[in-house]
Protein backbone atom coordinates (compact mmCIF):
# COMPACT_ATOMS: atom_id res chain seq x y z
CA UNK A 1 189.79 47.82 133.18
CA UNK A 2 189.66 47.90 129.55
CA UNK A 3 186.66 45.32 129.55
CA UNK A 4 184.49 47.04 132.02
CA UNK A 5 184.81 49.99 130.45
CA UNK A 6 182.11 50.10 128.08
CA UNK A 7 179.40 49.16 130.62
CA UNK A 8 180.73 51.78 132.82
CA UNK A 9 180.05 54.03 130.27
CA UNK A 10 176.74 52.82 129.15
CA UNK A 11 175.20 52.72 132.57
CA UNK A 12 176.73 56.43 132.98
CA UNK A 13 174.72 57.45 129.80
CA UNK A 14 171.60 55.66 131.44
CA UNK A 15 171.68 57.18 135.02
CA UNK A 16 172.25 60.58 132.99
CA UNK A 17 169.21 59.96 130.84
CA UNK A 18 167.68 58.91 133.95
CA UNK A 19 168.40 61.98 136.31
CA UNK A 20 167.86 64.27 133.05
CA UNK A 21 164.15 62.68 132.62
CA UNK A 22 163.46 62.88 137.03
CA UNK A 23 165.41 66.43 137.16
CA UNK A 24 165.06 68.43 134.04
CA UNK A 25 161.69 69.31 134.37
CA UNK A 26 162.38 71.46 137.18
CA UNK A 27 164.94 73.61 134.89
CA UNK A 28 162.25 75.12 133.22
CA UNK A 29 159.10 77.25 134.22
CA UNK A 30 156.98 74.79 131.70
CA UNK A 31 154.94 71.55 132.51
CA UNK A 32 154.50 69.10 129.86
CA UNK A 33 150.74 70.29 129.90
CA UNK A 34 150.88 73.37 129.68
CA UNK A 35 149.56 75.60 126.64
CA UNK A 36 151.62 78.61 125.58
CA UNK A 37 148.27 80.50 123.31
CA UNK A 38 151.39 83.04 122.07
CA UNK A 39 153.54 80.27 120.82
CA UNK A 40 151.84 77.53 118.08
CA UNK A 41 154.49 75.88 116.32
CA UNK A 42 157.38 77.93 117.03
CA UNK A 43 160.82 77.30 116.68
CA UNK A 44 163.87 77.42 119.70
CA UNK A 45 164.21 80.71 121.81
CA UNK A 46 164.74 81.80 124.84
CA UNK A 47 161.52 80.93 126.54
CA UNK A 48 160.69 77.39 125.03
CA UNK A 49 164.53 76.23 124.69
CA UNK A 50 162.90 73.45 122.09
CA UNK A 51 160.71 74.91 120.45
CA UNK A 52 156.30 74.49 120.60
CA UNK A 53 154.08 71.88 118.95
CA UNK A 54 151.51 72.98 116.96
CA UNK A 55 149.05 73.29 120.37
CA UNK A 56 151.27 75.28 121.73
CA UNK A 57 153.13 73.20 124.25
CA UNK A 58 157.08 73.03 125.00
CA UNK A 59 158.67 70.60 123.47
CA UNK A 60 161.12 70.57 126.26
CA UNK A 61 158.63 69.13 128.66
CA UNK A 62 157.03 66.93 126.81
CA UNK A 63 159.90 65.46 125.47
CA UNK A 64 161.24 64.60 128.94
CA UNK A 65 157.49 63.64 130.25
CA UNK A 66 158.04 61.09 126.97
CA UNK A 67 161.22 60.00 127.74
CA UNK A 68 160.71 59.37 131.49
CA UNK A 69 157.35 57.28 130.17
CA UNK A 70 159.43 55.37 128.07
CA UNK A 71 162.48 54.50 130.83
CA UNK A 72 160.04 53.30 133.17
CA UNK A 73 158.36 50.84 131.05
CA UNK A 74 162.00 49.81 129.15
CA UNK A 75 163.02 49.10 133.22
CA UNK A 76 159.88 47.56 134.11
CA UNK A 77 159.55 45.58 131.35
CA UNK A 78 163.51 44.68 131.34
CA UNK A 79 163.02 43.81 135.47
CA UNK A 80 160.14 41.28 134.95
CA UNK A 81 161.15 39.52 131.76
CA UNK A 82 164.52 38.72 133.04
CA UNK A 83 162.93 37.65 136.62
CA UNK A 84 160.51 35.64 135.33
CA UNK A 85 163.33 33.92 132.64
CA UNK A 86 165.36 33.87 135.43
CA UNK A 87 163.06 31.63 137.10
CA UNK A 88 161.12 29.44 134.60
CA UNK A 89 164.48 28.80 132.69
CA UNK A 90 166.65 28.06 135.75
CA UNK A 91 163.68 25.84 137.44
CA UNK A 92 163.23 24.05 133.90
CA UNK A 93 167.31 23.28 133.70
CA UNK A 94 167.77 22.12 137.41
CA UNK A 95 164.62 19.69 137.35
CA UNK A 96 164.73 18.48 133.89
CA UNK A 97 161.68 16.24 132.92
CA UNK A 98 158.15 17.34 132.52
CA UNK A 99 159.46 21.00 133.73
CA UNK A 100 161.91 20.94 130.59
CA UNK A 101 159.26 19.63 128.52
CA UNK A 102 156.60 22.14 129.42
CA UNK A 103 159.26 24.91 129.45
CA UNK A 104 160.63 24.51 125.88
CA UNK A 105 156.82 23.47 124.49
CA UNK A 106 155.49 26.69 125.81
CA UNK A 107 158.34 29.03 124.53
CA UNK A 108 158.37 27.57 121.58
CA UNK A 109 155.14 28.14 120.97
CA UNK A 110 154.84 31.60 121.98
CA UNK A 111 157.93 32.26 119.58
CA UNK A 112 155.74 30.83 116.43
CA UNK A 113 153.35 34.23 116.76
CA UNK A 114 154.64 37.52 115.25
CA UNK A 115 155.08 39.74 118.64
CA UNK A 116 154.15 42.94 117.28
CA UNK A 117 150.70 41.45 115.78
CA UNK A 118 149.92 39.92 119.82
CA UNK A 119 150.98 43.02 120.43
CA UNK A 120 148.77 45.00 118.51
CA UNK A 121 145.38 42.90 118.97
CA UNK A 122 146.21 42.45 122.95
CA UNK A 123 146.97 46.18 123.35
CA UNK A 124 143.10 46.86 121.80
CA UNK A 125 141.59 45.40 125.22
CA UNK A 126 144.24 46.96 127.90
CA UNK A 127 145.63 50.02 127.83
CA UNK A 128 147.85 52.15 129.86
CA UNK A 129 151.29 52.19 131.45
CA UNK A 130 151.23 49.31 133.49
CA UNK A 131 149.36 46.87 131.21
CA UNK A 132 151.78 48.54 128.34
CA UNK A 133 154.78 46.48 130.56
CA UNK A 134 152.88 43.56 131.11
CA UNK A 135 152.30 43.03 127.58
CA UNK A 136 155.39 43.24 126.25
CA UNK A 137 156.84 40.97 129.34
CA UNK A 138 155.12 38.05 128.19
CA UNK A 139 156.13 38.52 124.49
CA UNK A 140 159.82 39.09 125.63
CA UNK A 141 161.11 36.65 128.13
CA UNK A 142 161.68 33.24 125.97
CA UNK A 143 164.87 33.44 124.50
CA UNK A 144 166.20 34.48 127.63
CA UNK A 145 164.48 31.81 129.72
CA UNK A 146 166.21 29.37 126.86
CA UNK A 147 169.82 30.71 127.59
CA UNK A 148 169.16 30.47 131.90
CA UNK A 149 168.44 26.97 130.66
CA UNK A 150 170.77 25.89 129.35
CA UNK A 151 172.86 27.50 131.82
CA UNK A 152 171.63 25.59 134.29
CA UNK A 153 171.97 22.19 132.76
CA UNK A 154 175.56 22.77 132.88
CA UNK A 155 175.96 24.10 136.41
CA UNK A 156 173.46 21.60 137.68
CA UNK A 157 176.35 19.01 138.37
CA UNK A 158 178.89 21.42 139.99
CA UNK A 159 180.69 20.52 143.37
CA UNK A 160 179.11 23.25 145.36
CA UNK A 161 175.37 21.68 143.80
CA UNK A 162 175.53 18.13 144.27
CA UNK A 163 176.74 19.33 147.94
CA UNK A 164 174.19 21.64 148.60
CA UNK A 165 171.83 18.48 147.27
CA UNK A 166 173.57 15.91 149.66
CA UNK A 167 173.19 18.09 152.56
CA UNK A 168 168.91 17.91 152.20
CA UNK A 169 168.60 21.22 150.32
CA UNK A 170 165.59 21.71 148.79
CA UNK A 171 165.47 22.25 144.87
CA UNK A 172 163.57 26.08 144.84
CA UNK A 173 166.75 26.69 147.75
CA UNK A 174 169.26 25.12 145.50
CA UNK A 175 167.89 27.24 142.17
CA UNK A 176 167.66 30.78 144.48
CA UNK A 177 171.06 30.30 146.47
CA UNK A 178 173.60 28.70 144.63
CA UNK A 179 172.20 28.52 140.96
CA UNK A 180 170.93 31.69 139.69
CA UNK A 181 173.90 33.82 141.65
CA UNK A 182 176.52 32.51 139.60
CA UNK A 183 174.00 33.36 136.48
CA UNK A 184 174.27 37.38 137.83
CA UNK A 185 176.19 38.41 134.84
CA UNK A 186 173.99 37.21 132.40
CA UNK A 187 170.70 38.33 133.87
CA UNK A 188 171.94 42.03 133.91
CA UNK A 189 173.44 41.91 130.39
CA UNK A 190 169.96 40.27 129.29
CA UNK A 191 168.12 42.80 131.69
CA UNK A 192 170.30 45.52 130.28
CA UNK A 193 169.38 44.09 126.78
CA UNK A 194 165.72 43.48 127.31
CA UNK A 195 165.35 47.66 128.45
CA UNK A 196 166.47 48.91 124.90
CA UNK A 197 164.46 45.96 123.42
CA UNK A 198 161.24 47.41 125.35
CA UNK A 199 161.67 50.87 124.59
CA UNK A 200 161.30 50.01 120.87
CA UNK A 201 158.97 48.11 121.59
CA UNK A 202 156.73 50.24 123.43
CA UNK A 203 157.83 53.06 121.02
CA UNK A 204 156.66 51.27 117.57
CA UNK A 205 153.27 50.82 119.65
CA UNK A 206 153.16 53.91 120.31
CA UNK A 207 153.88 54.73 116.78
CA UNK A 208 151.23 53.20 115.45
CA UNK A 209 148.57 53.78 118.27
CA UNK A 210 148.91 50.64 120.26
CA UNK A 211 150.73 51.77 123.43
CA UNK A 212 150.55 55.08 125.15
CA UNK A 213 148.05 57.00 124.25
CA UNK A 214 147.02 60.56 124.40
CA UNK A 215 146.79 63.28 126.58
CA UNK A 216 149.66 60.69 128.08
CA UNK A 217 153.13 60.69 125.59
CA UNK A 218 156.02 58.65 125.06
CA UNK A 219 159.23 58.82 122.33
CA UNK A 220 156.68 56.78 120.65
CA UNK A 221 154.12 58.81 120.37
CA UNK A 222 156.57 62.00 119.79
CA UNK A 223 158.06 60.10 116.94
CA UNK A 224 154.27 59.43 114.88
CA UNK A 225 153.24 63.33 115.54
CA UNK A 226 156.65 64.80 114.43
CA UNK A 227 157.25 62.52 111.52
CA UNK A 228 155.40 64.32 109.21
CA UNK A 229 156.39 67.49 109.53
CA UNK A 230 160.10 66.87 110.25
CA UNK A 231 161.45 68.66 107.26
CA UNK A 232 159.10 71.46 108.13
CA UNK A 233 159.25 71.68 111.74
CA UNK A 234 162.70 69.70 113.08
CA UNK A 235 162.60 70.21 116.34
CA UNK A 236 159.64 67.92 117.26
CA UNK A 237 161.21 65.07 115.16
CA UNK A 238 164.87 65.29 116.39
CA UNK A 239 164.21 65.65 120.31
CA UNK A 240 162.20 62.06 120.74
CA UNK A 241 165.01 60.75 117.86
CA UNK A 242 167.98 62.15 119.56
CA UNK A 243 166.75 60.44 122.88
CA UNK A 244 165.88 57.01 121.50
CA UNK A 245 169.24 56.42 120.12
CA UNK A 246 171.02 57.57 123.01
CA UNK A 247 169.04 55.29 125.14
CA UNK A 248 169.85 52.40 122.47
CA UNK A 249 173.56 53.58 122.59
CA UNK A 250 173.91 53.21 126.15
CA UNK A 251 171.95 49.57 126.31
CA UNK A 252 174.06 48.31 123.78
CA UNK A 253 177.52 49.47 125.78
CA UNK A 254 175.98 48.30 128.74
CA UNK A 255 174.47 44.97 127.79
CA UNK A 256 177.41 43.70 125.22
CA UNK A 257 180.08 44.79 127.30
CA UNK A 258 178.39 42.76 130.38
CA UNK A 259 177.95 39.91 127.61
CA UNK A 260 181.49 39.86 126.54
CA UNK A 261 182.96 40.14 130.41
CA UNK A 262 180.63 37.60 131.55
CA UNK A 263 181.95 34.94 128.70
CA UNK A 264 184.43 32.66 129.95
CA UNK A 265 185.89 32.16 126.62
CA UNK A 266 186.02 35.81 125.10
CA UNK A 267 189.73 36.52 124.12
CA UNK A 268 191.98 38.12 126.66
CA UNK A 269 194.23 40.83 125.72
């Protein structure tokens, strides 16, 4: 019990940050677009339970509009990175050969280029949420791919393989039914991982202009207009703040305790 219990408790700090981003707009009479012309700038009360920016809008709403912007590319981003790992890496380990060969020149290259400079120069020509994922899948999936790998090269020669092999299965029905299920654990650590990588990610875009862009927001984008006035006006720094490290907080319970269970030779108390 005592191993699973700091994933339990990181994926019950992510479904909370999840319903809180899907539900807590209702609890309030604001929408994240909405312009309060009595209220520029103003601190916590009663009606804006966060406070205004300087346009007048609650911080409230827009910090939860930024947060569920941010989830949903951190999952998307986390969902095809690891799939597409998943699939290169355990493809490039069961085959071997050219496959390998291809597999380890291309990450390797890709790994050469500072991420955050692709980044930046990519992000010029596309733009958006969706593209925003994209992006930052194909800058994030090597070193995964690497570890299904090399995964793979040791499970390739397995009983339950070599059986399925003898009996006429075919090597994509070998790699999707009996390879990649016993490599569950680590794809959802990674996956689990990969989402807090992508949320800084997208948020450092963001930061510096790359990512989301306005009218839209993200904790990103929160982060670079509260910054600097934070010492002036707090509460638009600490809301985005408070929310990326509790996101980070419950990847990293999540993902290392999934890690650690998942390692046959962690030490057993």
């Amino acid at each position: 019990m005592r191993t699973y219990g700091r994933p339990l408790a990181g994926f019950a700090l992510l479904a909370l940050l999840g319903v809180l981003a899907g539900a807590g707009p209702y609890l309030t009479r604001w929408s994240w677009t909405d312009v309060d012309v009595t209220a520029f700038g103003d601190p916590p009360s009663a009606d804006h339970w966060l406070g205004t920016t300087a346009s007048g809008r609650d911080v409230y709403a827009v910090a939860l509009r930024a947060l569920r912007r941010s989830l949903v590319i951190g999952l998307l981003v986390a969902a095809g990175a690891t799939g597409l790992a998943a699939v290169t890496g355990a493809a490039a380990g069961y085959v071997g050969g050219w496959a390998d060969r291809l597999l380890r020149w291309v990450t390797d290259l890709l790994l050469v280029f500072p991420p955050f400079l692709m980044a930046a120069v990519v992000s010029r020509a596309f733009t958006g949420q969706v593209a925003t994922a994209l992006l930052l899948t194909g800058l994030m999936w090597m070193m995964t791919a690497r570890a299904v790998r090399a995964a793979t090269r040791s499970l390739r020669d397995e009983g339950y393989v070599l059986a399925a092999r003898q009996l006429g299965a075919s090597a994509p029905r070998i790699v999707l039914r009996h390879l990649l299920p016993n490599l569950t654990s680590l794809l959802l650590a990674d996956a689990t991982l990969n989402t807090g990588a992508a949320v800084v990610g997208e948020s450092g875009l963001s930061y510096f202009g790359f990512g989301v862009r306005p009218p839209d927001v993200s904790l990103g984008t929160l982060l670079a207009d509260g910054a600097p006035a934070a010492t002036v006006f707090p509460w638009l720094f600490l809301p985005p703040v408070i929310l990326l490290v509790l996101i980070l907080l419950a990847v990293d319970l999540a993902g290392a305790g999934l890690r650690g269970a998942s390692n046959p030779f962690r030490e057993r108390g």
